[in-house]
C-alpha atoms as a PDB file:
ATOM      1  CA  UNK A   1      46.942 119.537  28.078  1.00  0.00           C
ATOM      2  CA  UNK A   2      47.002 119.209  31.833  1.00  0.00           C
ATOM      3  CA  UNK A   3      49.213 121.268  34.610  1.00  0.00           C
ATOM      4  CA  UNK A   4      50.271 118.615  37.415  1.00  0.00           C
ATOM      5  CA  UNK A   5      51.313 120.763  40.821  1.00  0.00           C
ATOM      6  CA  UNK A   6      52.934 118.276  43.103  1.00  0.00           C
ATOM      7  CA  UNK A   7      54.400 119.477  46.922  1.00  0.00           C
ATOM      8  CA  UNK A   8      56.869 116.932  47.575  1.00  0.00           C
ATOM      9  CA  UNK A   9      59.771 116.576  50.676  1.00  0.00           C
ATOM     10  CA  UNK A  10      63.022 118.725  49.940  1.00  0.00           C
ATOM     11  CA  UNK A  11      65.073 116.116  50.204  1.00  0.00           C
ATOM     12  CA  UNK A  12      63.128 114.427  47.415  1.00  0.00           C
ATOM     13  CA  UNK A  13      64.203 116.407  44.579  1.00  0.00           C
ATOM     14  CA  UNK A  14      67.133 115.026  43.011  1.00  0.00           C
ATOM     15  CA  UNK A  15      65.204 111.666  43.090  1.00  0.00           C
ATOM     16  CA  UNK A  16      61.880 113.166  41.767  1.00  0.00           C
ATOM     17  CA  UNK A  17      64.221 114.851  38.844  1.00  0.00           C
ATOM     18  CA  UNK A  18      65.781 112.245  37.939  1.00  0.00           C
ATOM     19  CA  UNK A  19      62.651 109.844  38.081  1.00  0.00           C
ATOM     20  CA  UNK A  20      60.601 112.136  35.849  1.00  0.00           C
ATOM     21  CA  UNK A  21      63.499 112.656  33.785  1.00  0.00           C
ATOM     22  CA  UNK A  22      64.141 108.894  32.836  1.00  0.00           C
ATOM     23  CA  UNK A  23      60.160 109.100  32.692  1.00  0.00           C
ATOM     24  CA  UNK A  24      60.088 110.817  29.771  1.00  0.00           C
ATOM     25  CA  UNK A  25      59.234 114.269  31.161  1.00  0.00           C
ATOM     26  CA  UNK A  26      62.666 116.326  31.004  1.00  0.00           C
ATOM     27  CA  UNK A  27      60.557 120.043  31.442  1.00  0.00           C
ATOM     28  CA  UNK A  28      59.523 120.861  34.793  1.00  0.00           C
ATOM     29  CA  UNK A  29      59.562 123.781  37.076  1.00  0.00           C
ATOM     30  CA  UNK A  30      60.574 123.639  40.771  1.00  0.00           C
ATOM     31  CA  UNK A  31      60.583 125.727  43.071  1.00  0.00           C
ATOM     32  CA  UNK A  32      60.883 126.522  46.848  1.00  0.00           C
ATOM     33  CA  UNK A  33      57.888 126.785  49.310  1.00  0.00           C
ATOM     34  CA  UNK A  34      56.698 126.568  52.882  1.00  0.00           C
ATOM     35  CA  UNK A  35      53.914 125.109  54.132  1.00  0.00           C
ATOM     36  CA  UNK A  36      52.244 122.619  56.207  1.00  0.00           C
ATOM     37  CA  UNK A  37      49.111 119.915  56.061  1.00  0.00           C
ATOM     38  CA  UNK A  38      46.136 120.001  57.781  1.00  0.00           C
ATOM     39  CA  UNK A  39      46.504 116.819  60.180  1.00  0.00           C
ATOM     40  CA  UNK A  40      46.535 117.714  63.657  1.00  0.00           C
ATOM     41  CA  UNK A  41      49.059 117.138  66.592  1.00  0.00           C
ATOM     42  CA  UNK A  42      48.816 114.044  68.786  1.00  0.00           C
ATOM     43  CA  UNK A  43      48.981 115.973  72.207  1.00  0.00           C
ATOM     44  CA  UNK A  44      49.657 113.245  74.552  1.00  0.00           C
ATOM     45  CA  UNK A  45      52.856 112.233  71.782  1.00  0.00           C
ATOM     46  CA  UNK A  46      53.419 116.076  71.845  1.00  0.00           C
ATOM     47  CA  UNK A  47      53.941 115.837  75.476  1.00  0.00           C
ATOM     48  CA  UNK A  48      55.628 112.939  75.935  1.00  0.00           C
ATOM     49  CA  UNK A  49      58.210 114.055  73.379  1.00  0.00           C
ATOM     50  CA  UNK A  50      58.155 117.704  75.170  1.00  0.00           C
ATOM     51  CA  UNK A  51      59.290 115.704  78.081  1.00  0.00           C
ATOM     52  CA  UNK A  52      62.280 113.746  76.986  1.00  0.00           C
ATOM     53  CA  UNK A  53      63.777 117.313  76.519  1.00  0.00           C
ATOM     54  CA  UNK A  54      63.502 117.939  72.499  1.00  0.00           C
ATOM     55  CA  UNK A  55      62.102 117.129  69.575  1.00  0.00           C
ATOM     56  CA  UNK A  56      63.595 114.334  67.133  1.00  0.00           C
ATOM     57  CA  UNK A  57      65.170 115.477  64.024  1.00  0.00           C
ATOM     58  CA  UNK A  58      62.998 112.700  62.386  1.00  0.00           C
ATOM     59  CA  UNK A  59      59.607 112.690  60.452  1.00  0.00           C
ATOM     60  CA  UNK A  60      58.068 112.370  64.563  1.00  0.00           C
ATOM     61  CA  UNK A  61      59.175 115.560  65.128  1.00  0.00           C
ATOM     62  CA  UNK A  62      58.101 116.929  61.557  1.00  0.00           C
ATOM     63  CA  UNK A  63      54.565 115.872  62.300  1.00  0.00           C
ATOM     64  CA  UNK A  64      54.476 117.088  65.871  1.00  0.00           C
ATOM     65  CA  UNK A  65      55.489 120.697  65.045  1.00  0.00           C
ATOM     66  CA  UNK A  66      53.682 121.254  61.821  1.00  0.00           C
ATOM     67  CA  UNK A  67      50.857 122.686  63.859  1.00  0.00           C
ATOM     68  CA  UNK A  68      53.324 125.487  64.406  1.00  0.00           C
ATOM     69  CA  UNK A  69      55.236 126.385  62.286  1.00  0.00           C
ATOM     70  CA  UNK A  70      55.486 125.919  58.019  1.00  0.00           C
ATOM     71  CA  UNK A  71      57.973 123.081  57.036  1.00  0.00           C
ATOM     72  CA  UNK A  72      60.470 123.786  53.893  1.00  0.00           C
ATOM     73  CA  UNK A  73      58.421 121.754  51.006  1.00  0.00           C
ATOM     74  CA  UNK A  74      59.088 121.651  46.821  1.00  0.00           C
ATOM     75  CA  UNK A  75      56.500 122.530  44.631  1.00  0.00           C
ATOM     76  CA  UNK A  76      56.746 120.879  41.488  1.00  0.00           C
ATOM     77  CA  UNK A  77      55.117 121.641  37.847  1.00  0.00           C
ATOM     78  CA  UNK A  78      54.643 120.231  34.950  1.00  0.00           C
ATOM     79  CA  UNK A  79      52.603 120.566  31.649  1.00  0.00           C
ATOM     80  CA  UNK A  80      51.738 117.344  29.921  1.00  0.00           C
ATOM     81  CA  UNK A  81      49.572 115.809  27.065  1.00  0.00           C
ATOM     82  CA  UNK A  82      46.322 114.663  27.929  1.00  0.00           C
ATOM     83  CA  UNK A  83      46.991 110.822  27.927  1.00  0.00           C
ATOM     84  CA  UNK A  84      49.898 111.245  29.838  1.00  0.00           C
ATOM     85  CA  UNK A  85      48.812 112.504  33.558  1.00  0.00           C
ATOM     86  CA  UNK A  86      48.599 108.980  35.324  1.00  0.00           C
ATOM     87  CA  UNK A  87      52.238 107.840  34.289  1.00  0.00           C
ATOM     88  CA  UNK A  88      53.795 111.329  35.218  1.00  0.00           C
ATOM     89  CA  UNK A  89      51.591 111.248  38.359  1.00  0.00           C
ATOM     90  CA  UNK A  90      52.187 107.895  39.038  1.00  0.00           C
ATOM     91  CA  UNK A  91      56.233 108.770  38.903  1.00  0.00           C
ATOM     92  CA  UNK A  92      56.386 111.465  41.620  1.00  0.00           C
ATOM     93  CA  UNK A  93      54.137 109.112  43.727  1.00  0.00           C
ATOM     94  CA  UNK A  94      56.746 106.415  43.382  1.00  0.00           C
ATOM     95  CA  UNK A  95      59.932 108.512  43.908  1.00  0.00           C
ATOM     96  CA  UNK A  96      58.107 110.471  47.011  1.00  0.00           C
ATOM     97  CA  UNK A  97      56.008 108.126  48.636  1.00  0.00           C
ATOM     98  CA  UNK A  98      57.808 106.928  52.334  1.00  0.00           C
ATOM     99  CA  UNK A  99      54.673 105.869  53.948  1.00  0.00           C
ATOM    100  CA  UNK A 100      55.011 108.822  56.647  1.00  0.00           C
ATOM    101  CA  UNK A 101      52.493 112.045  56.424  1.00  0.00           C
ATOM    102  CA  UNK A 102      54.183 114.258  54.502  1.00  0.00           C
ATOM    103  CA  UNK A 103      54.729 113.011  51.458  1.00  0.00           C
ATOM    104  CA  UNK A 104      52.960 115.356  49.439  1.00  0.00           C
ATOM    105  CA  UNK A 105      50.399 116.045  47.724  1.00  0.00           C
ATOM    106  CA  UNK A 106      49.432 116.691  43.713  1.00  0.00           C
ATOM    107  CA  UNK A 107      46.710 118.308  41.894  1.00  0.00           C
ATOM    108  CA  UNK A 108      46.071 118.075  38.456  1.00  0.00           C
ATOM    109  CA  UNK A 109      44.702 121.682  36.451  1.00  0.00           C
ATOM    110  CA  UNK A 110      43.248 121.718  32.644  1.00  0.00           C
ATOM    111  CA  UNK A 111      45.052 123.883  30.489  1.00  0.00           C
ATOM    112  CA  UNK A 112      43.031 125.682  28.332  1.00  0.00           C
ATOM    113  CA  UNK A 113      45.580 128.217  26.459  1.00  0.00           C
ATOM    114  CA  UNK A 114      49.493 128.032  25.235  1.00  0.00           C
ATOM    115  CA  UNK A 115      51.149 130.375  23.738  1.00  0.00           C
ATOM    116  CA  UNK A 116      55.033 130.460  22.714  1.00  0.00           C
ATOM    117  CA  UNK A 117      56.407 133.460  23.884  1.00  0.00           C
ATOM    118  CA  UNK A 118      58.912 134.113  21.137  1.00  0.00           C
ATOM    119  CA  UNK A 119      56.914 133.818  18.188  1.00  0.00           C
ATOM    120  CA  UNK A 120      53.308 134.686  19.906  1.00  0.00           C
ATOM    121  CA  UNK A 121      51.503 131.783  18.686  1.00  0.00           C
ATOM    122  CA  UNK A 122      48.935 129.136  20.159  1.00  0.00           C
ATOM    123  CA  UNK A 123      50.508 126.070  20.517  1.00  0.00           C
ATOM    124  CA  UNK A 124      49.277 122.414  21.869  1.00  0.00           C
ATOM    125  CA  UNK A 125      52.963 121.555  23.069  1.00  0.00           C
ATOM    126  CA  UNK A 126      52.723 120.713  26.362  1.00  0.00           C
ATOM    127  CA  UNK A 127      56.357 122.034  26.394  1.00  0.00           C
END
Protein backbone atom coordinates (compact mmCIF):
# COMPACT_ATOMS: atom_id res chain seq x y z
CA UNK A 1 0.00 0.00 0.00
CA UNK A 2 1.07 3.56 -0.64
CA UNK A 3 0.01 7.00 1.33
CA UNK A 4 -0.37 9.84 -1.47
CA UNK A 5 -0.11 13.52 0.45
CA UNK A 6 -1.18 16.05 -2.10
CA UNK A 7 -1.28 20.19 -1.12
CA UNK A 8 -3.66 21.44 -3.54
CA UNK A 9 -5.48 25.26 -3.95
CA UNK A 10 -8.59 25.71 -1.53
CA UNK A 11 -10.69 26.45 -4.00
CA UNK A 12 -9.86 23.10 -5.58
CA UNK A 13 -11.57 20.86 -3.30
CA UNK A 14 -14.95 20.21 -4.34
CA UNK A 15 -13.41 19.49 -7.82
CA UNK A 16 -10.53 17.28 -6.45
CA UNK A 17 -13.49 15.34 -4.37
CA UNK A 18 -15.49 14.82 -6.77
CA UNK A 19 -12.70 13.83 -9.39
CA UNK A 20 -11.23 11.21 -7.07
CA UNK A 21 -14.56 10.19 -6.17
CA UNK A 22 -15.81 9.27 -9.79
CA UNK A 23 -12.06 7.90 -9.85
CA UNK A 24 -12.73 5.21 -7.90
CA UNK A 25 -11.18 6.46 -4.65
CA UNK A 26 -14.29 7.51 -2.35
CA UNK A 27 -11.82 7.48 1.16
CA UNK A 28 -9.73 10.38 1.62
CA UNK A 29 -8.80 12.73 4.34
CA UNK A 30 -8.64 16.54 3.96
CA UNK A 31 -7.75 18.84 5.84
CA UNK A 32 -6.80 22.56 6.33
CA UNK A 33 -3.18 23.97 6.18
CA UNK A 34 -0.98 26.98 5.58
CA UNK A 35 1.91 27.20 3.84
CA UNK A 36 3.90 28.50 1.07
CA UNK A 37 6.57 27.23 -1.82
CA UNK A 38 9.93 27.93 -2.08
CA UNK A 39 10.02 30.14 -5.42
CA UNK A 40 11.14 33.49 -4.82
CA UNK A 41 9.60 37.03 -5.47
CA UNK A 42 10.22 38.86 -8.74
CA UNK A 43 11.29 42.26 -7.10
CA UNK A 44 11.12 44.54 -9.96
CA UNK A 45 7.15 42.86 -10.52
CA UNK A 46 6.99 43.32 -6.66
CA UNK A 47 7.59 46.91 -7.17
CA UNK A 48 5.86 47.70 -9.97
CA UNK A 49 2.74 46.15 -8.47
CA UNK A 50 3.67 48.04 -5.00
CA UNK A 51 3.31 51.04 -7.15
CA UNK A 52 -0.04 50.83 -8.80
CA UNK A 53 -1.28 51.06 -5.11
CA UNK A 54 -2.19 47.20 -4.17
CA UNK A 55 -1.84 43.94 -4.83
CA UNK A 56 -4.26 41.93 -7.30
CA UNK A 57 -6.60 39.54 -5.79
CA UNK A 58 -5.30 37.15 -8.56
CA UNK A 59 -2.68 34.25 -8.65
CA UNK A 60 0.01 37.65 -9.42
CA UNK A 61 -0.57 38.72 -6.21
CA UNK A 62 -0.53 35.08 -4.63
CA UNK A 63 2.95 34.61 -5.99
CA UNK A 64 4.24 38.04 -5.08
CA UNK A 65 3.36 37.79 -1.36
CA UNK A 66 4.13 34.20 -0.66
CA UNK A 67 7.57 35.33 0.40
CA UNK A 68 5.66 36.78 3.31
CA UNK A 69 3.28 35.42 4.51
CA UNK A 70 1.69 31.43 4.42
CA UNK A 71 -1.23 31.11 1.86
CA UNK A 72 -4.50 28.95 2.99
CA UNK A 73 -3.63 25.46 1.07
CA UNK A 74 -5.56 21.69 1.37
CA UNK A 75 -3.70 18.86 2.25
CA UNK A 76 -5.05 15.86 0.89
CA UNK A 77 -4.55 11.94 1.84
CA UNK A 78 -5.12 8.96 0.65
CA UNK A 79 -4.17 5.22 1.11
CA UNK A 80 -4.18 3.12 -2.00
CA UNK A 81 -3.14 -0.35 -3.44
CA UNK A 82 0.09 -0.62 -4.87
CA UNK A 83 -0.89 -0.64 -8.65
CA UNK A 84 -3.02 2.11 -8.19
CA UNK A 85 -0.73 5.37 -7.32
CA UNK A 86 -0.31 6.77 -10.99
CA UNK A 87 -4.18 6.86 -11.78
CA UNK A 88 -5.05 8.44 -8.28
CA UNK A 89 -2.01 10.72 -8.78
CA UNK A 90 -2.67 11.35 -12.13
CA UNK A 91 -6.46 12.54 -10.97
CA UNK A 92 -5.53 15.32 -8.51
CA UNK A 93 -2.97 16.48 -11.18
CA UNK A 94 -5.79 16.81 -13.65
CA UNK A 95 -8.45 18.43 -11.39
CA UNK A 96 -5.59 20.91 -9.83
CA UNK A 97 -3.32 21.66 -12.44
CA UNK A 98 -4.00 25.66 -13.82
CA UNK A 99 -0.63 26.15 -15.22
CA UNK A 100 0.15 28.98 -12.49
CA UNK A 101 2.76 28.17 -9.44
CA UNK A 102 0.77 27.01 -6.96
CA UNK A 103 -0.80 24.22 -7.91
CA UNK A 104 0.48 21.89 -5.53
CA UNK A 105 2.44 19.50 -4.88
CA UNK A 106 2.18 15.44 -3.97
CA UNK A 107 4.35 12.95 -2.40
CA UNK A 108 3.88 9.48 -2.38
CA UNK A 109 4.89 7.36 1.28
CA UNK A 110 5.10 3.30 1.53
CA UNK A 111 2.93 1.95 3.99
CA UNK A 112 4.35 -0.63 5.82
CA UNK A 113 1.59 -1.46 8.67
CA UNK A 114 -2.51 -1.40 8.86
CA UNK A 115 -4.32 -2.17 11.43
CA UNK A 116 -8.31 -1.92 11.87
CA UNK A 117 -8.98 -0.20 14.85
CA UNK A 118 -12.13 -1.99 15.90
CA UNK A 119 -11.17 -5.42 15.71
CA UNK A 120 -7.15 -4.87 16.18
CA UNK A 121 -6.08 -6.76 13.28
CA UNK A 122 -3.44 -6.32 10.34
CA UNK A 123 -5.10 -5.67 7.38
CA UNK A 124 -3.85 -4.99 3.54
CA UNK A 125 -7.06 -2.75 2.84
CA UNK A 126 -5.89 0.25 1.71
CA UNK A 127 -9.21 1.49 3.27
Amino acid sequence: MKEIMCFIRANKVNATKLALAEGGFPAFTCRKCLGRGKKSVDAELLNTVLAAGELPLNDIGEHLTEATRLIAKRFFTLIVQDGEVRKAVDIVIEANRTGNPGDGRIFVLPILEAYTVRSGEATSEAY
